[in-house]
Protein backbone atom coordinates (compact mmCIF):
# COMPACT_ATOMS: atom_id res chain seq x y z
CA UNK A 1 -71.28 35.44 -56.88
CA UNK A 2 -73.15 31.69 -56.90
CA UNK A 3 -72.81 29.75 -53.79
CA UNK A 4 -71.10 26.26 -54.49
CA UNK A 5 -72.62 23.49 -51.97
CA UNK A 6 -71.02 22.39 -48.65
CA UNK A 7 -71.31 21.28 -45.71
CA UNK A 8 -70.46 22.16 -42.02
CA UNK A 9 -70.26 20.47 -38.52
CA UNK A 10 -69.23 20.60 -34.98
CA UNK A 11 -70.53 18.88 -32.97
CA UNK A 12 -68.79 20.39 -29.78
CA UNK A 13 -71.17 22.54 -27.43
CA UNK A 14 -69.28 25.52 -27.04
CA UNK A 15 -68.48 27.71 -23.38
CA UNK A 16 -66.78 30.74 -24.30
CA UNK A 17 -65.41 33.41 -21.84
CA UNK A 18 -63.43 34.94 -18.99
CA UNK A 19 -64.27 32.72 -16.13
CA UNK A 20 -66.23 30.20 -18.47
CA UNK A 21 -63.94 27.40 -16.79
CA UNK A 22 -65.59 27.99 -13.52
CA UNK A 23 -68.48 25.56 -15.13
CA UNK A 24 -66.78 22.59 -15.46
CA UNK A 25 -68.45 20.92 -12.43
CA UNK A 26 -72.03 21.69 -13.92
CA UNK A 27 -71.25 20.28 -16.95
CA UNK A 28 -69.94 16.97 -16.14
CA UNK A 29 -72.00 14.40 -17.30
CA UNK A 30 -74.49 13.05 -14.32
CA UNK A 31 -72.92 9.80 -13.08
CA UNK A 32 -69.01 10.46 -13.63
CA UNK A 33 -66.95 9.06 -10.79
CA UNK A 34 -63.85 8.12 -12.43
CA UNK A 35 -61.95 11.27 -14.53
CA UNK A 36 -58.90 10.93 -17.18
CA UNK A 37 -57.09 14.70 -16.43
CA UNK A 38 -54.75 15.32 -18.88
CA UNK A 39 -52.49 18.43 -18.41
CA UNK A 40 -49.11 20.39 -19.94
CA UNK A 41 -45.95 19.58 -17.70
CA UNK A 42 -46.81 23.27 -15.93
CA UNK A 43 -49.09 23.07 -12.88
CA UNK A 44 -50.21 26.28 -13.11
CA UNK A 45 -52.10 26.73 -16.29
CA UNK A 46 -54.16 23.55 -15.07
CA UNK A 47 -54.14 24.61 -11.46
CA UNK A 48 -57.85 26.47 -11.44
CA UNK A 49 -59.20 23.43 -12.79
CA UNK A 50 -57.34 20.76 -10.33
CA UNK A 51 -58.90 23.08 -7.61
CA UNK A 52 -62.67 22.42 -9.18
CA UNK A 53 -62.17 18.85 -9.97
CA UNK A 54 -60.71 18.34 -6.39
CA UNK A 55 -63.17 20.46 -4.64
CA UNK A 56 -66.01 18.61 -6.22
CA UNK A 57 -64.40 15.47 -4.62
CA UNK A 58 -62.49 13.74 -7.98
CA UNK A 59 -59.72 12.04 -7.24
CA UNK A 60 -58.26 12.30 -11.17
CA UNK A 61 -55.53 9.79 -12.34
CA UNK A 62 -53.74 12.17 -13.99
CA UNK A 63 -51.51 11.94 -17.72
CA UNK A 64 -48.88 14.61 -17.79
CA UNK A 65 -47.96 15.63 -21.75
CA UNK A 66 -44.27 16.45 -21.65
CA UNK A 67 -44.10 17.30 -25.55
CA UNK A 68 -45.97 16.92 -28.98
CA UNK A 69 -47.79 13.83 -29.30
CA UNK A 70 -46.83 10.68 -31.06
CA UNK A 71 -48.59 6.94 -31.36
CA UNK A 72 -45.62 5.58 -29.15
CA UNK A 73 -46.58 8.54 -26.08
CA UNK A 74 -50.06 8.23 -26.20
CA UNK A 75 -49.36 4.33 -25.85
CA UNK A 76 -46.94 4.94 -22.96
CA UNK A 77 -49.99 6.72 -21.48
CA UNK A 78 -52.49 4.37 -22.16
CA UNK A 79 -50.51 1.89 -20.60
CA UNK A 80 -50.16 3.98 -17.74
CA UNK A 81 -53.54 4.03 -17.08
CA UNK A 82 -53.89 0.33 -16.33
CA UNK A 83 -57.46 -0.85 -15.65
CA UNK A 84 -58.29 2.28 -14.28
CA UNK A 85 -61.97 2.67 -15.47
CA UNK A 86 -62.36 6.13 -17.40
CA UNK A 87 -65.62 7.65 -17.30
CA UNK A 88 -64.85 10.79 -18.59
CA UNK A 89 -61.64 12.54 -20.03
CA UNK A 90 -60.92 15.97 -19.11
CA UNK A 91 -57.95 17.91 -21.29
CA UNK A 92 -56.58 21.32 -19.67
CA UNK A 93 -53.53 22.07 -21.79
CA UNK A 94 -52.00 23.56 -25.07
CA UNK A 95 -52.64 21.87 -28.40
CA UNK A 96 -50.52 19.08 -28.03
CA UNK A 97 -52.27 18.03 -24.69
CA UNK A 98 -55.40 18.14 -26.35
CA UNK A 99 -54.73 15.77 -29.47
CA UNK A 100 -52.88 13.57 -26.41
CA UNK A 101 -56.41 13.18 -25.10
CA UNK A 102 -58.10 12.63 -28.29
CA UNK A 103 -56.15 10.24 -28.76
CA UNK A 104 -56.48 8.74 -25.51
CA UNK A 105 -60.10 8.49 -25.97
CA UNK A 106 -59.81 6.33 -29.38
CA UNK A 107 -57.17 4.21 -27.35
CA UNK A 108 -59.19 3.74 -24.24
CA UNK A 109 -62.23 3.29 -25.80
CA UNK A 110 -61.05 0.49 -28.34
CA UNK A 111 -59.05 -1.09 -25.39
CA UNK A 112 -56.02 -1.85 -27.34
CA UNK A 113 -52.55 0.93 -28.27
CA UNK A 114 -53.03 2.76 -31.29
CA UNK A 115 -50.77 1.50 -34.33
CA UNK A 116 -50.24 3.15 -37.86
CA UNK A 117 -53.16 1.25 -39.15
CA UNK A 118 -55.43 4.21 -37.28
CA UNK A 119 -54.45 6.64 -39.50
CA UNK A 120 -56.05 5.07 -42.22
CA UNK A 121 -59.77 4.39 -40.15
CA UNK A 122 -62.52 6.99 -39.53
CA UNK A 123 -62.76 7.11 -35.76
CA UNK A 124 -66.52 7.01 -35.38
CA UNK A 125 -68.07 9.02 -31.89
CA UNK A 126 -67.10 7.36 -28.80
CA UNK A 127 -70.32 7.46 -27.63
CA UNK A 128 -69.33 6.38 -24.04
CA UNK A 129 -66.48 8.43 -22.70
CA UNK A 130 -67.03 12.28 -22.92
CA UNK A 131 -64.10 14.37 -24.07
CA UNK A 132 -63.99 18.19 -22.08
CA UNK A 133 -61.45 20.26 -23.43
CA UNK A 134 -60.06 23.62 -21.78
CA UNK A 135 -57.53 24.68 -23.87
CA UNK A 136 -54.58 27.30 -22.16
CA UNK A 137 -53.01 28.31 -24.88
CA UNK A 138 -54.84 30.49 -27.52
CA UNK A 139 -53.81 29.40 -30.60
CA UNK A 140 -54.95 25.44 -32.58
CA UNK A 141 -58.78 25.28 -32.77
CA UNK A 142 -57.98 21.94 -31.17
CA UNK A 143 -61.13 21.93 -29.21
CA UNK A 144 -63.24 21.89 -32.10
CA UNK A 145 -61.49 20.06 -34.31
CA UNK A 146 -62.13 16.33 -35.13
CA UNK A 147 -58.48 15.56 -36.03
CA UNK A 148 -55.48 14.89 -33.60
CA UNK A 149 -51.41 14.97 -35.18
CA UNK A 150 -49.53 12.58 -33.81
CA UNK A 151 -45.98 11.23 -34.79
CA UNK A 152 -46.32 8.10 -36.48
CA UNK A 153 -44.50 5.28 -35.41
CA UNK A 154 -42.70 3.60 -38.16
CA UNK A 155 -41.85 6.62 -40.15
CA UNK A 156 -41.10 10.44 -39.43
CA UNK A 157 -44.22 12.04 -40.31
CA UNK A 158 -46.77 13.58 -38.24
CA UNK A 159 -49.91 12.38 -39.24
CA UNK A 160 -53.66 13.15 -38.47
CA UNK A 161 -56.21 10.58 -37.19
CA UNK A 162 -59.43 11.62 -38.36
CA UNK A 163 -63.20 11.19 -37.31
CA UNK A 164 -66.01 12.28 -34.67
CA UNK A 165 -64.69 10.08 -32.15
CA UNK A 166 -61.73 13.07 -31.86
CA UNK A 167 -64.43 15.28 -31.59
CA UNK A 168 -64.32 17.21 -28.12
CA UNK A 169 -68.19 17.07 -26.62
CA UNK A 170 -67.79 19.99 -24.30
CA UNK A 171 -64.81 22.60 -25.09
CA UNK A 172 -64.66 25.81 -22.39
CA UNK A 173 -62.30 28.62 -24.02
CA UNK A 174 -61.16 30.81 -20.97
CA UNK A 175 -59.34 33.41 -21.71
CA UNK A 176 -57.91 33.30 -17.92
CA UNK A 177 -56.53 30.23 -18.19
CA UNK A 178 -54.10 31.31 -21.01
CA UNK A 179 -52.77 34.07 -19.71
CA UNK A 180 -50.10 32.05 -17.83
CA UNK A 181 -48.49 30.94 -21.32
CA UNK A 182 -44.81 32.18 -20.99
CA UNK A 183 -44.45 34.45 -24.07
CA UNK A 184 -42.76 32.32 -26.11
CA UNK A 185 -45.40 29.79 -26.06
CA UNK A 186 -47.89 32.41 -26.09
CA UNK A 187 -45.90 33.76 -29.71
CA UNK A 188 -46.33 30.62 -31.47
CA UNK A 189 -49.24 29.21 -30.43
CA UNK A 190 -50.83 33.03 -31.57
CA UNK A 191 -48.97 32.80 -35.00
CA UNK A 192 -50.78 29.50 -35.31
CA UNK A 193 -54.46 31.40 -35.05
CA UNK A 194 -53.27 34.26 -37.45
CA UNK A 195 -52.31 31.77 -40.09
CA UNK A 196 -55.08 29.13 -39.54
CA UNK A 197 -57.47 32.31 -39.70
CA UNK A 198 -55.46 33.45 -43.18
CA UNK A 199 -55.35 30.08 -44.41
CA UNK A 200 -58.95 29.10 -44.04
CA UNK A 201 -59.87 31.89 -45.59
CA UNK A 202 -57.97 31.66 -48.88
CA UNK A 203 -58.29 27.71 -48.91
CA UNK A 204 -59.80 26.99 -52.26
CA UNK A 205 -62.28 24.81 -49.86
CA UNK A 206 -63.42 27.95 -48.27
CA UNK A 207 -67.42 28.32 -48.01
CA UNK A 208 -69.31 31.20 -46.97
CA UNK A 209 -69.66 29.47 -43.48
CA UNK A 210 -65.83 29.29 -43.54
CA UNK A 211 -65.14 32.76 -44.54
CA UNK A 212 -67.63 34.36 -42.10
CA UNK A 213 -66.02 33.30 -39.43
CA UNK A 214 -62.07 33.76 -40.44
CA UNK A 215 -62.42 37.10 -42.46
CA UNK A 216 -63.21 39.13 -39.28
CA UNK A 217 -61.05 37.22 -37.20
CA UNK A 218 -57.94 37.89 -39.40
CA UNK A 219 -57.30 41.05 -38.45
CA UNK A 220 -58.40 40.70 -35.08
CA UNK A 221 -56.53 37.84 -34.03
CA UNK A 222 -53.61 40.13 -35.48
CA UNK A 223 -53.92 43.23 -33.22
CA UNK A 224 -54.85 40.97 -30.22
CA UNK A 225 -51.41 38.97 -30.80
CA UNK A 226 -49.63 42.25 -31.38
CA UNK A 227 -51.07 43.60 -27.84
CA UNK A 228 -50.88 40.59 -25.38
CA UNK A 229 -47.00 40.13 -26.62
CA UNK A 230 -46.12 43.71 -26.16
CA UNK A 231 -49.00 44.29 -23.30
CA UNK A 232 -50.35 41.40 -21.94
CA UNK A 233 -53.70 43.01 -21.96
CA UNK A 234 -56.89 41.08 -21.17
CA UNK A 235 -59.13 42.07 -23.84
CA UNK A 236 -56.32 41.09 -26.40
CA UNK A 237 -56.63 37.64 -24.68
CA UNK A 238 -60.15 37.37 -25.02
CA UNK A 239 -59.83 37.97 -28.82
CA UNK A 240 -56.76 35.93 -29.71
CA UNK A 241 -58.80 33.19 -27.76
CA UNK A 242 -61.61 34.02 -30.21
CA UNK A 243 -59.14 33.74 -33.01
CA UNK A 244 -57.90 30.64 -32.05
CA UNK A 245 -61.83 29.18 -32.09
CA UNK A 246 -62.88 30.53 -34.78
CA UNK A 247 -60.03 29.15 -36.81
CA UNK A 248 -60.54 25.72 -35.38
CA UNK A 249 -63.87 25.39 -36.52
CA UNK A 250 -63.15 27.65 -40.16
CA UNK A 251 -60.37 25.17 -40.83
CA UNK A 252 -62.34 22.02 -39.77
CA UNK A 253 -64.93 23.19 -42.23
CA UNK A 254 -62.88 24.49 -45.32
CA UNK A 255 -58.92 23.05 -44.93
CA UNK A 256 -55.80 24.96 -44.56
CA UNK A 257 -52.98 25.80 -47.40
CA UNK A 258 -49.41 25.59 -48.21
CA UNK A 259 -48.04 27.31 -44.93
CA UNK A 260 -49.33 24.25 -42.99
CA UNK A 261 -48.76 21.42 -45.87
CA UNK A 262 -44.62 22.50 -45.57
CA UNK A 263 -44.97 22.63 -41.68
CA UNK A 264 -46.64 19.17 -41.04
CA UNK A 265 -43.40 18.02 -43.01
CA UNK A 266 -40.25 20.36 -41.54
CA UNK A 267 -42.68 19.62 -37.75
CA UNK A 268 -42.03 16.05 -38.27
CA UNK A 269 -38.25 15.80 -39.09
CA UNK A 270 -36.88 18.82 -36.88
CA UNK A 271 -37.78 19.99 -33.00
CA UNK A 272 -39.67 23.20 -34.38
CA UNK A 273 -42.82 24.13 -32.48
CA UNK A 274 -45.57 23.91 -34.64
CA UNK A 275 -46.59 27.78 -34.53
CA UNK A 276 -42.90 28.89 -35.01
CA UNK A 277 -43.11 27.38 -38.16
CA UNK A 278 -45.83 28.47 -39.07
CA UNK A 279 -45.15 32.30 -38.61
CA UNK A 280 -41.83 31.59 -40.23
CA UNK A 281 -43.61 30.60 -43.86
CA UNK A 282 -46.49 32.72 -43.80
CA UNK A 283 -45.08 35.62 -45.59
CA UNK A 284 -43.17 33.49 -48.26
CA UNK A 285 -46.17 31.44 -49.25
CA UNK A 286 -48.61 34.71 -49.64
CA UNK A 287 -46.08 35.95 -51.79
CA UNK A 288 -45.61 32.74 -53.74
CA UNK A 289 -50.04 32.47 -53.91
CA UNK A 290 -49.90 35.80 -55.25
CA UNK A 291 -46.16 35.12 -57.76
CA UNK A 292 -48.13 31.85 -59.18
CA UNK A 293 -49.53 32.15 -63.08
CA UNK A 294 -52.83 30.29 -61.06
CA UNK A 295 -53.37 33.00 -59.25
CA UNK A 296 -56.99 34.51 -60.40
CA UNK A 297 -58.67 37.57 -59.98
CA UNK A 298 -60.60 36.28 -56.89
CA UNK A 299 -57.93 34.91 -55.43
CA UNK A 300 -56.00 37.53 -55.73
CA UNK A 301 -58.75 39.51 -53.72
CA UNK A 302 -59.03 36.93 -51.29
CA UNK A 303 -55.02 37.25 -50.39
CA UNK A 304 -55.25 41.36 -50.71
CA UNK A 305 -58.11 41.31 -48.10
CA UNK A 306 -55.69 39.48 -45.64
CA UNK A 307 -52.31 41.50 -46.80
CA UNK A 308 -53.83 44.43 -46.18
CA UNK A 309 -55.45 42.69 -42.59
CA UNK A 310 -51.75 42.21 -41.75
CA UNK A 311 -50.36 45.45 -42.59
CA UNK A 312 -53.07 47.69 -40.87
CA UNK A 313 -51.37 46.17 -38.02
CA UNK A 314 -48.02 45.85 -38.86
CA UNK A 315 -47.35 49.46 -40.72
CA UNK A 316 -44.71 48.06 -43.53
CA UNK A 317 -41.05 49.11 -42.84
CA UNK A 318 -40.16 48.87 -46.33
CA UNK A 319 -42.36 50.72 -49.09
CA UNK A 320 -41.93 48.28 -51.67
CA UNK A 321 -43.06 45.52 -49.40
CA UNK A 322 -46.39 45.62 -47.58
CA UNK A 323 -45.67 42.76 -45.50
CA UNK A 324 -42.05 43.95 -44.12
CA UNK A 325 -43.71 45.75 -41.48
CA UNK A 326 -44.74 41.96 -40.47
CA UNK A 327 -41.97 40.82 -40.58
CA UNK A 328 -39.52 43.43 -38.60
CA UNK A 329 -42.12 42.38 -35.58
CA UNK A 330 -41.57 38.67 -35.54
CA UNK A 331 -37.90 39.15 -36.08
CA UNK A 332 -38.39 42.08 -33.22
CA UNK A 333 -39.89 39.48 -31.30
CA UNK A 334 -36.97 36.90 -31.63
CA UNK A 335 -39.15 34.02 -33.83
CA UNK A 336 -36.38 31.74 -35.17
CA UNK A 337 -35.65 31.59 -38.89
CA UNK A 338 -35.75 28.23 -40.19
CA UNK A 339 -32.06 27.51 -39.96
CA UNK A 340 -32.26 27.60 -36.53
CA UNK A 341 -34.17 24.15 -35.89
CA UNK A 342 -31.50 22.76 -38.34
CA UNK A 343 -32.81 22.54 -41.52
CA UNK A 344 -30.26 23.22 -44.33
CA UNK A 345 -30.59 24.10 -47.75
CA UNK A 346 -29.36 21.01 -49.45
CA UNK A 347 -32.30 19.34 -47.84
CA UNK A 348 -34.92 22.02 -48.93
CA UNK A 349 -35.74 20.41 -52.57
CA UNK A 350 -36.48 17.09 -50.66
CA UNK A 351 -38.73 18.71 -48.22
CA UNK A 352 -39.84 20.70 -51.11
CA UNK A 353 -41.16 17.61 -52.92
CA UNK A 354 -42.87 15.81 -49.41
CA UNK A 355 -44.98 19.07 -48.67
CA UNK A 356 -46.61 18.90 -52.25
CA UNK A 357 -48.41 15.61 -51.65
CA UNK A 358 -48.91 17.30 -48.01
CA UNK A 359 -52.68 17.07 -47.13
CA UNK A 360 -52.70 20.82 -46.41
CA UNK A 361 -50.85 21.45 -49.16
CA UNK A 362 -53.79 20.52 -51.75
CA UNK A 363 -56.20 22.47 -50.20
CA UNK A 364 -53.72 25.77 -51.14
CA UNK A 365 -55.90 28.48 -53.31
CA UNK A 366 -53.65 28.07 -56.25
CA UNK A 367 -50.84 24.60 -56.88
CA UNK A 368 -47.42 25.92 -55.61
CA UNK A 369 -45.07 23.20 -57.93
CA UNK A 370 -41.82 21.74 -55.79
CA UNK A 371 -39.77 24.73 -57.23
CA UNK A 372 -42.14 26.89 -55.91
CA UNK A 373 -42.37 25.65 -52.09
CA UNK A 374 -38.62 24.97 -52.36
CA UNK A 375 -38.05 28.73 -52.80
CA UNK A 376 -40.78 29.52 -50.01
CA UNK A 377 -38.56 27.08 -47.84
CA UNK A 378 -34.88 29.31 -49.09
CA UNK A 379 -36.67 32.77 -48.00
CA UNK A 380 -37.73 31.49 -44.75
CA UNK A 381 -34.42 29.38 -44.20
């Protein structure tokens, strides 16, 4: 098969492993006095790294994320912060903690509150004011990733700002400091590498760069979600933490699909985690790739490669469907159906027809039409 040309970055150095967080001192950059912590609204997940930072002798001003980020709460924060100087920004938390200090770092290093307008620039490297992410959940990519969502603030959409100045320069993925995720969070934010894996994979931007790094990690980021739900076991954190990297950098490299065009939408106008969502479409939309008259003989392979992925894990508990199996376990496991957050079917066709224009949503392997999203959005509802 010919290889098409692409390209591929990131420009984040990389510290992956069990106890990796333990190097955060070393790698500060020489000359730091004043540190930007932001954390989750949990102490502990951020507690080993409070210890380090305070040991060291860093007084931190410190911006607690309380919930998924938006252009007003990043504001709030950057207001916070005062004339505090900021010589460095260091993010322990889940995803949304992260793109709160990516954000941060385009706010703080412009010197003026972020407005809708910054959607619409390329956020060139801020040069001056590191970025050291340690993510605790295992499950966005965030740390390699030069996007951040936020909710917008004149409309209800969650919307991505975009450049290398949201690139993190330094992520450490520890697989110790997830393990304090309750299980819910732990659920969805796993869900989130599974599809992100599947997605980049399929995406009809997908390179051989891309696909190297999300084939194998589809079905391990599977089994490892499957065993630290029902186990908690440490090697199954190490990989899901794997899964979640990899898919960061496979999606920042070759774009997502339809799963994630329809959540971006439903994330913005109801309080649905991002990952719940996520989980909740996955099987509809692999259906409807593999339903659609676009559907080609690669493609085709590509989804059968990750079908199969997901049923080697999840043995099907209905012959005629090879993804029931899948699904028995997230209902086993409690994930809400779509009805649950409040969406209701008279507003599906409308949702239907925001998701096509969806960023995400264009990168799908094959064009899913309105119908054919509004029908993914009636068998997850």
């Amino acid at each position: 098969m010919p290889i098409n040309p692409f390209s591929i970055t990131c420009k984040t150095d990389v510290h992956f492993g069990a106890g990796t967080h333990r190097k955060l001192i070393d790698l500060l950059p020489q000359g730091v006095q004043s540190i930007l912590l932001v954390k989750g609204v949990s102490n502990g997940p951020s507690a080993p790294v409070r210890l380090l930072l305070s040991g060291a002798g860093f007084h931190c001003a410190t911006v607690v994320c309380a919930s998924e980020p938006s252009v007003r709460s990043v504001n709030e924060a950057w207001r916070a912060i005062g004339k505090i100087p900021v010589d460095c920004i260091v993010v322990c938390g889940g995803g949304s903690a992260i793109d709160t200090g990516k954000a941060l770092r385009i706010a703080v290093q412009k010197g003026a509150p972020l407005t809708d307008d910054d959607f619409a620039v390329n956020h060139v490297a801020c040069v001056d004011i590191p970025l050291i992410v340690l993510p605790t959940t295992a499950g966005t990519g965030s740390e390699v990733t030069p996007n951040a969502v936020l909710g917008a603030a004149t409309r209800d959409a969650k919307i991505s700002l975009r450049g290398q100045g949201l690139q993190p320069s330094i992520a450490i993925v520890d697989p110790d400091l997830m393990r304090a995720a309750p299980k819910a969070v732990a659920l969805y934010a796993g869900l989130d590498a599974v599809v992100q894996n599947i997605e980049a994979h399929i995406s009809a931007f997908a390179n051989p760069f891309t696909r190297a790094l999300s084939g194998p990690a589809v079905s391990s980021t599977l089994g490892a979600l499957r065993d630290v739900i029902e186990r908690d076991d440490p090697d199954a954190w190490t990989q899901l933490a794997w899964g979640s990297l990899s898919s960061g950098i496979a999606l920042a490299n070759g774009g997502l699909g339809a799963v994630h065009g329809l959540a971006s939408i439903l994330g913005a106008a109801y309080p649905a985690p991002h990952g719940a969502l996520c989980g909740r479409l996955l099987t509809p939309v692999l259906k409807a790739n593999l339903a659609s008259e676009l559907c080609t003989e690669d493609i085709r392979c590509d989804i059968m490669m990750c079908q199969q992925a997901i049923l080697d894990v999840f043995a099907p508990t209905d012959p005629l469907d090879p993804l029931s199996g899948f699904e028995s376990w997230l209902t086993t496991q409690n994930l809400p159906r779509l009805a649950h957050w409040g969406i209701q079917s008279d507003q599906i066709d409308a949702l239907a027809e925001a998701a096509l224009s969806a960023s995400s949503s264009l990168k799908n392997p094959v064009k899913l039409e309105t119908i054919e999203l509004a029908q993914v959005l009636r068998d997850a509802l």
